[in-house]
N, C-alpha and C. Protein backbone atom coordinates (compact mmCIF):
# COMPACT_ATOMS: atom_id res chain seq x y z
N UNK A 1 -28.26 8.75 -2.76
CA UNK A 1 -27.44 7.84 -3.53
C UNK A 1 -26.48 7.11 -2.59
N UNK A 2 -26.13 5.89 -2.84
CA UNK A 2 -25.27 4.60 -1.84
C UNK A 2 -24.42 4.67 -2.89
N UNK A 3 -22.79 4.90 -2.26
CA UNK A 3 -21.57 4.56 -3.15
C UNK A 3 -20.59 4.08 -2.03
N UNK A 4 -19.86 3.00 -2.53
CA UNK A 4 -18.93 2.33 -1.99
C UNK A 4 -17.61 2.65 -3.40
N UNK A 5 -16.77 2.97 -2.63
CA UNK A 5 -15.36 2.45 -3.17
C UNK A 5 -14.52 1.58 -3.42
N UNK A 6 -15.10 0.44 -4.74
CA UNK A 6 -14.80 -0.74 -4.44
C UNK A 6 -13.44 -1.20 -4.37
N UNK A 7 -12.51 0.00 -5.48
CA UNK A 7 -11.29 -0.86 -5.31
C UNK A 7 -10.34 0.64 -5.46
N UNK A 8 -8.97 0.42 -5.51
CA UNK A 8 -7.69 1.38 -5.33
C UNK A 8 -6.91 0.73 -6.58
N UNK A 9 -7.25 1.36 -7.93
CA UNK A 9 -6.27 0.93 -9.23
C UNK A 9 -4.79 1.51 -8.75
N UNK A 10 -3.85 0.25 -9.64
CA UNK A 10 -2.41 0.84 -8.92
C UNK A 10 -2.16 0.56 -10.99
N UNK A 11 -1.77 1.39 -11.23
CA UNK A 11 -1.20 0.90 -12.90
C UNK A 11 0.44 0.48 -12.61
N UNK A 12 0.62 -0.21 -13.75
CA UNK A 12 2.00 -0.81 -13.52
C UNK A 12 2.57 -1.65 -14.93
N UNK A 13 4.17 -1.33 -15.37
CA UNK A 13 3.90 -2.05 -16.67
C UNK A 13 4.29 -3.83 -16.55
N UNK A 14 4.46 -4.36 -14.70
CA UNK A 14 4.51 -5.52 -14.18
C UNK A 14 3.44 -5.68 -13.07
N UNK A 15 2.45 -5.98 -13.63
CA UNK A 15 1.46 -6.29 -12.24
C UNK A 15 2.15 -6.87 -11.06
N UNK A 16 2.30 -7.78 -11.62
CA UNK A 16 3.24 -8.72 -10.51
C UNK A 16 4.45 -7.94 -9.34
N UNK A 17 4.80 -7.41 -9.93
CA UNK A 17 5.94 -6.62 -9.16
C UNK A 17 5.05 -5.86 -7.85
N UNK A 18 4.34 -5.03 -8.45
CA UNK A 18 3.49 -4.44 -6.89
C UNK A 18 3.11 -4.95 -6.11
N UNK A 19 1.90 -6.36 -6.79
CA UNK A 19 0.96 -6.80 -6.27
C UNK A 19 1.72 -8.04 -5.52
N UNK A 20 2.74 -8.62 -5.89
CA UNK A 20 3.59 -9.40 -4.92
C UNK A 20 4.11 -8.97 -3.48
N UNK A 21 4.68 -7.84 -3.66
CA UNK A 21 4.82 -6.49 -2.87
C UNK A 21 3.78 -6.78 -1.45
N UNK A 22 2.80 -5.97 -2.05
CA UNK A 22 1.63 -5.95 -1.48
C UNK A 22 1.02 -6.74 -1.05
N UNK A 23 0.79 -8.18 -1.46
CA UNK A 23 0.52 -9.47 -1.05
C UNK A 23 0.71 -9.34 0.62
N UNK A 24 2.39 -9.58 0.09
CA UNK A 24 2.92 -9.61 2.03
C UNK A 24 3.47 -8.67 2.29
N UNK A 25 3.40 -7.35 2.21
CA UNK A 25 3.01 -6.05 3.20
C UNK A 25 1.63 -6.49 4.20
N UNK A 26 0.85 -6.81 3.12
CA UNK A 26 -0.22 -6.60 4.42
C UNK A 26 -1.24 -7.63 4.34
N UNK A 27 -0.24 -9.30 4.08
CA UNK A 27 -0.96 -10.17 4.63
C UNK A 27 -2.63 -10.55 3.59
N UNK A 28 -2.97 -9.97 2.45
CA UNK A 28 -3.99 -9.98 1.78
C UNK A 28 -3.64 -11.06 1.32
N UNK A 29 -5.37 -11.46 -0.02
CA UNK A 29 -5.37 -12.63 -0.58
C UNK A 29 -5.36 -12.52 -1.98
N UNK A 30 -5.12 -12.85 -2.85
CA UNK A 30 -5.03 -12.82 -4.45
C UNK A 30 -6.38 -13.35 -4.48
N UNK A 31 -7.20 -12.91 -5.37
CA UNK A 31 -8.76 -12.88 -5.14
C UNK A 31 -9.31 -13.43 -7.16
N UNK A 32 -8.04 -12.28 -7.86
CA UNK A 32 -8.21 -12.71 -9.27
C UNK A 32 -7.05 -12.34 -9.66
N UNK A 33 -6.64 -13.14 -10.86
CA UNK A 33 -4.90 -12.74 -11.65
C UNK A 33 -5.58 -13.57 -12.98
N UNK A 34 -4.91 -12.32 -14.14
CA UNK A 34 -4.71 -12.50 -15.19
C UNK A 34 -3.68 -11.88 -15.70
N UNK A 35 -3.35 -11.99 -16.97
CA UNK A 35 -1.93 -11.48 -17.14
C UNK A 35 -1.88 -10.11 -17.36
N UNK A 36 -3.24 -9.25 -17.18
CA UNK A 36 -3.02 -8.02 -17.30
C UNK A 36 -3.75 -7.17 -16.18
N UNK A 37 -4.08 -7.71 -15.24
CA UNK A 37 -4.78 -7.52 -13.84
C UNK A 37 -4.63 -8.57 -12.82
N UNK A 38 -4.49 -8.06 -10.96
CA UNK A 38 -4.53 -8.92 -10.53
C UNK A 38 -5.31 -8.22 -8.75
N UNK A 39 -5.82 -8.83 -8.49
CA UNK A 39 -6.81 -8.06 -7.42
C UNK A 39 -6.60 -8.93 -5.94
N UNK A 40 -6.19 -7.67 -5.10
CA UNK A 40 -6.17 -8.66 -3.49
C UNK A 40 -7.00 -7.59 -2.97
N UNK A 41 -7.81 -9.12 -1.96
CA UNK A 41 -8.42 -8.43 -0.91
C UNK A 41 -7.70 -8.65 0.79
N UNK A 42 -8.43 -8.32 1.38
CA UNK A 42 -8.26 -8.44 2.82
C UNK A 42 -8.70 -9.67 2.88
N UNK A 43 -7.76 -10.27 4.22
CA UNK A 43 -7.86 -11.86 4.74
C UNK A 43 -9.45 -12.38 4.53
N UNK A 44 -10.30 -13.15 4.23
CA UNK A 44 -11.56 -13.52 4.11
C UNK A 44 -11.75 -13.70 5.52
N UNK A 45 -13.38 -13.32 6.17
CA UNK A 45 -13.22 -13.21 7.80
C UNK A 45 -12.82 -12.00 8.47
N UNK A 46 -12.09 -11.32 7.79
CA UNK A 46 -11.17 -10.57 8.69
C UNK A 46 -12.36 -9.03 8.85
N UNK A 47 -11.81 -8.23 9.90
CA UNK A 47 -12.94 -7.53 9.85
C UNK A 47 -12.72 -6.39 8.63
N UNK A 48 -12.23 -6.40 8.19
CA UNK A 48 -12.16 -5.23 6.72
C UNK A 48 -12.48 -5.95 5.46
N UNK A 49 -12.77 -7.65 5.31
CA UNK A 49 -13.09 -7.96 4.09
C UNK A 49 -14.70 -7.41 4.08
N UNK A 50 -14.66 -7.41 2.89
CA UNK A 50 -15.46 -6.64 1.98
C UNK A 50 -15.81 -5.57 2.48
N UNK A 51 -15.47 -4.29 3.58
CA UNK A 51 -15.06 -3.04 3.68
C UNK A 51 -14.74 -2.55 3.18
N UNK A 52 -13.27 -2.33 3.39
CA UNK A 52 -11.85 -1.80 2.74
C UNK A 52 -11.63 -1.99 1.10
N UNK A 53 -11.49 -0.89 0.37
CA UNK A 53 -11.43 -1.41 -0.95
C UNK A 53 -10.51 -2.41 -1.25
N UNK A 54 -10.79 -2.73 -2.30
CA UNK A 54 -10.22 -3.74 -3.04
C UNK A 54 -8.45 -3.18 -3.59
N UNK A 55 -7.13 -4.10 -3.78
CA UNK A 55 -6.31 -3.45 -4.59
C UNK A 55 -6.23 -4.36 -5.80
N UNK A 56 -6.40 -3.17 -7.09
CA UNK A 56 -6.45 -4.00 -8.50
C UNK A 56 -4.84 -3.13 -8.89
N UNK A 57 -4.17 -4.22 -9.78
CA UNK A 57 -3.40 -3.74 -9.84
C UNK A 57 -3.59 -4.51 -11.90
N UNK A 58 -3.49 -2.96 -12.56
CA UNK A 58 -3.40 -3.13 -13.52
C UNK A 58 -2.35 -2.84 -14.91
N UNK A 59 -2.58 -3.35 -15.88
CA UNK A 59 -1.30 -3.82 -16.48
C UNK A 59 -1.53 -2.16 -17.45
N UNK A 60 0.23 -1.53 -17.56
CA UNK A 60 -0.01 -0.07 -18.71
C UNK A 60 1.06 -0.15 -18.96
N UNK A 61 1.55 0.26 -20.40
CA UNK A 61 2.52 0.11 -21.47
C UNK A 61 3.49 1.46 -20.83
N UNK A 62 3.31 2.03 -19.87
CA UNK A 62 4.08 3.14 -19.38
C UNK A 62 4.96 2.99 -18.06
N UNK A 63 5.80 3.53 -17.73
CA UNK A 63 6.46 3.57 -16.75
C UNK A 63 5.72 4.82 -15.82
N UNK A 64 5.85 4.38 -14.53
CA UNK A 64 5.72 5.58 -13.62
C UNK A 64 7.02 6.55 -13.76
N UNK A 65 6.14 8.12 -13.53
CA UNK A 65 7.22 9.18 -14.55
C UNK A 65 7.46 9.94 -13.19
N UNK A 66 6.59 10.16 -12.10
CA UNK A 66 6.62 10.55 -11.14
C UNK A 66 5.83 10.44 -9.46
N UNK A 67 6.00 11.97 -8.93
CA UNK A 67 5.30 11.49 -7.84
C UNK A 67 3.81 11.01 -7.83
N UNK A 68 3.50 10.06 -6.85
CA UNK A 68 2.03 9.56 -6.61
C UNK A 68 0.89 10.85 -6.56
N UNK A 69 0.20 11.20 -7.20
CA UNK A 69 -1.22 11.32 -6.67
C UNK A 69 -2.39 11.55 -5.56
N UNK A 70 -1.87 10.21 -5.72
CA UNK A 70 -2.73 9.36 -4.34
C UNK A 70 -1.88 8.19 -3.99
N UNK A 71 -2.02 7.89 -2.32
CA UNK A 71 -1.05 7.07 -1.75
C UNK A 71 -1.73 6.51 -0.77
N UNK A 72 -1.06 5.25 -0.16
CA UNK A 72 -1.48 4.34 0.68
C UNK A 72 -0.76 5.03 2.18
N UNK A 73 -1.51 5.09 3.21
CA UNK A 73 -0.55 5.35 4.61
C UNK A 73 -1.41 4.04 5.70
N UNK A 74 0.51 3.71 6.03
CA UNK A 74 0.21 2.39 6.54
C UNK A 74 0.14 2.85 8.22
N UNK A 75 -0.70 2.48 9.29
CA UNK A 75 -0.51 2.65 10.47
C UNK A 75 -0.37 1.67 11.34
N UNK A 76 1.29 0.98 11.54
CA UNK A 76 1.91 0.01 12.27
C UNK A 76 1.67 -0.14 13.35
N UNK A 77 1.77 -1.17 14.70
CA UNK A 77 1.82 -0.52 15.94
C UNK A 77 3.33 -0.16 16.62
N UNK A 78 4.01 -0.60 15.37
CA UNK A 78 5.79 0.19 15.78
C UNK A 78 5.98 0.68 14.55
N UNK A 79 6.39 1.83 14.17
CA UNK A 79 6.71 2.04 12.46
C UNK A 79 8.02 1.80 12.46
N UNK A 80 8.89 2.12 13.43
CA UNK A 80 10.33 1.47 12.76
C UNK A 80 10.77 0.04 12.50
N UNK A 81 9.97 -0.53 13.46
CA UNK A 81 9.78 -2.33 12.89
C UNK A 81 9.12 -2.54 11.60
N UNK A 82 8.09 -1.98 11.29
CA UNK A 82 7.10 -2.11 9.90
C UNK A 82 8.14 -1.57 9.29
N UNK A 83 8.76 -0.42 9.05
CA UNK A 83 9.81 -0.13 7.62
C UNK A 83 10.98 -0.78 7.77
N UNK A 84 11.30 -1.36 8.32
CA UNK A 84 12.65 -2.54 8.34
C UNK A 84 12.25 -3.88 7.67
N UNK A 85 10.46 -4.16 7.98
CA UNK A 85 10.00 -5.11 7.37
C UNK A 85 9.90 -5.10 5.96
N UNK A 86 9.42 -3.86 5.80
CA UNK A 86 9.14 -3.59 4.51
C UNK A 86 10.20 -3.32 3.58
N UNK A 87 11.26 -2.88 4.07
CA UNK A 87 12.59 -2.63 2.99
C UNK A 87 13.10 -4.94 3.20
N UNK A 88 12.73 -4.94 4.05
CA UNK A 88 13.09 -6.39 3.87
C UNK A 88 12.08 -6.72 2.15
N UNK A 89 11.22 -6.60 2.57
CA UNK A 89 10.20 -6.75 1.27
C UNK A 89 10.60 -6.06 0.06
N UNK A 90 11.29 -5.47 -0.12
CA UNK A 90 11.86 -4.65 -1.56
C UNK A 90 11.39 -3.66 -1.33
N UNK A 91 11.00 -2.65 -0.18
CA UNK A 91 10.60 -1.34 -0.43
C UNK A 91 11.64 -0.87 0.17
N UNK A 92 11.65 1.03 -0.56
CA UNK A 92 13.02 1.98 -0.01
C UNK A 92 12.59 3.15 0.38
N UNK A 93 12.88 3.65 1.19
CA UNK A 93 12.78 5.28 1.94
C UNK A 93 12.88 5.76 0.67
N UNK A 94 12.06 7.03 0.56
CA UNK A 94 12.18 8.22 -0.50
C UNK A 94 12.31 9.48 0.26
N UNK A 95 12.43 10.28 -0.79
CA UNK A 95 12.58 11.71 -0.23
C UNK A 95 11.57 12.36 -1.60
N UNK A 96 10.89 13.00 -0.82
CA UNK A 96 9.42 13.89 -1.92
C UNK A 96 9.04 14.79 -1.08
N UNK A 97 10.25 15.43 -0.25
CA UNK A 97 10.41 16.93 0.10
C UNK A 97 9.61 16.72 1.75
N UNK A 98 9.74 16.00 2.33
CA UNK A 98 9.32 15.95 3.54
C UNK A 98 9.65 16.34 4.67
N UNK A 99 10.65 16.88 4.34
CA UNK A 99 11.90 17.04 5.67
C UNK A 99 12.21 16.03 6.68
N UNK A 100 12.84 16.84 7.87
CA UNK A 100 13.39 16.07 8.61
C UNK A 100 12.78 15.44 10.12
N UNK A 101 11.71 16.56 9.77
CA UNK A 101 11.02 16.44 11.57
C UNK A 101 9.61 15.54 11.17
N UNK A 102 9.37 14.85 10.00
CA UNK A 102 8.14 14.39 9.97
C UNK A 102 7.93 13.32 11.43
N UNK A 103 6.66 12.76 11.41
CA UNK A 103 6.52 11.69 12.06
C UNK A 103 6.07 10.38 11.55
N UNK A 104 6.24 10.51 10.18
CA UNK A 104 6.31 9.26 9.48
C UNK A 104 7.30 9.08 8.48
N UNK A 105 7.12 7.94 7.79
CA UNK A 105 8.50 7.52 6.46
C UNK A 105 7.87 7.19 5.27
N UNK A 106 8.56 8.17 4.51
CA UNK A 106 7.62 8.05 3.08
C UNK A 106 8.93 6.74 2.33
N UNK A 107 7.95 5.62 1.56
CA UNK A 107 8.50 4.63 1.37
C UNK A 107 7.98 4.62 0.10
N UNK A 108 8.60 3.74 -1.28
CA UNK A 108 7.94 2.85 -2.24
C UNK A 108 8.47 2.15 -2.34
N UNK A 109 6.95 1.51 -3.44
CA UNK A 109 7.17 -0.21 -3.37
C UNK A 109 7.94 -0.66 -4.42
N UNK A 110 8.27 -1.66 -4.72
CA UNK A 110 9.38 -2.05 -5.93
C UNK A 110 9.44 -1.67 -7.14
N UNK A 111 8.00 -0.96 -7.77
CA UNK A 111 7.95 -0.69 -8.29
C UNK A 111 7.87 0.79 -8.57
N UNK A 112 8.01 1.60 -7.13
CA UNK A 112 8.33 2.86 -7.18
C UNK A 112 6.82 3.80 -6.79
N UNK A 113 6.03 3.16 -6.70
CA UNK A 113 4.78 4.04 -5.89
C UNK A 113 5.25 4.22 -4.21
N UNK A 114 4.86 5.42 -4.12
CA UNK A 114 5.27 6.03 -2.98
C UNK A 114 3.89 5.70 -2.24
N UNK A 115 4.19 5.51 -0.55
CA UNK A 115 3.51 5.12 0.26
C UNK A 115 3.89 5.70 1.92
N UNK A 116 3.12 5.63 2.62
CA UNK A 116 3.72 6.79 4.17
C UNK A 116 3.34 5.08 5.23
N UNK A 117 4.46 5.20 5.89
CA UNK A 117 4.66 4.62 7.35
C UNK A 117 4.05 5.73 8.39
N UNK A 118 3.34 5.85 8.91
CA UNK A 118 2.95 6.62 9.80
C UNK A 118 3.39 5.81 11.41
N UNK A 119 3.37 7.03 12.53
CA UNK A 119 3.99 6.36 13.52
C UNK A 119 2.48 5.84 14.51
N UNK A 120 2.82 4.67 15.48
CA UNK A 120 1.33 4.09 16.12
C UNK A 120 0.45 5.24 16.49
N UNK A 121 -0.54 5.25 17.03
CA UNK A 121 -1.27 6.20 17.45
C UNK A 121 -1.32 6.18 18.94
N UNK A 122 -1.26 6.87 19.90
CA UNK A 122 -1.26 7.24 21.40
C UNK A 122 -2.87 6.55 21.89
N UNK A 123 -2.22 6.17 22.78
CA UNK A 123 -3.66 5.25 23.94
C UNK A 123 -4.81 6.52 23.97
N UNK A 124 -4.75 7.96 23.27
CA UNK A 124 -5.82 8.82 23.47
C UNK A 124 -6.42 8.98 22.63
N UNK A 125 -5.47 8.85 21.04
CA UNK A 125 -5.98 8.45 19.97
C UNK A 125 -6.31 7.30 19.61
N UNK A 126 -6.00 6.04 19.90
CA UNK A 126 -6.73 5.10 19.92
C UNK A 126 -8.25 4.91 20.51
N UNK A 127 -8.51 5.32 21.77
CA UNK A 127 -9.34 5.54 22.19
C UNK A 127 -10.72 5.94 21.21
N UNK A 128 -10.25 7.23 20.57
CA UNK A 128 -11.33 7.88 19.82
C UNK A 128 -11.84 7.27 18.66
């Protein structure tokens, strides 16, 4: 059996609020918007379009009540520049019990989904 993962549902009771967010976090394209869904992909060209799932971000009569699930981890090639960017963008440091010695920054987005800054990866891990 062939399965691809086409997309990453984000529920929300403002599409807009995430998916604006998200837009320019990471440079994607608004692909479809309606008033109760709205879907970005990766840059067209780029080498992750049509790879990388899709983000749909869909419309629910509920508020987020708590922690994420499942989460996005972003890998910058500076993370303290990327989370300065990103709180520029409306996102805020959280605390969801991580302590103090991590090596990344757990962040959400305006609308309160939690997400990890991870720090670059070493010329040995890159490598691999």
């Amino acid at each position: 059996m062939t399965v691809r993962i086409q997309a990453l549902c984000i529920d929300s009771t403002n599409p807009q609020v995430p998916a604006g967010f998200w837009e320019q976090a990471l440079g994607w394209r608004r692909t479809y918007e309606a008033d109760d869904e709205i879907v970005l992909e990766p840059p067209a060209g780029s080498p992750e379009d049509g790879v990388v799932p899709d983000l749909l971000f869909l419309r629910v009569p509920e508020r987020k009540e708590s922690k994420n699930r499942l989460h996005l981890d972003l890998r910058p090639e500076d993370r303290d520049a990327e989370v300065a960017r990103l709180e520029g963008l409306g996102a805020m440091r959280v605390d969801v019990g991580q302590g103090p010695d991590v090596t990344w920054a757990v962040m959400a987005d305006p609308d309160g989904n939690e997400f990890c800054v991870l720090r670059a990866l070493r010329p040995d891990e890159a490598a691999g």
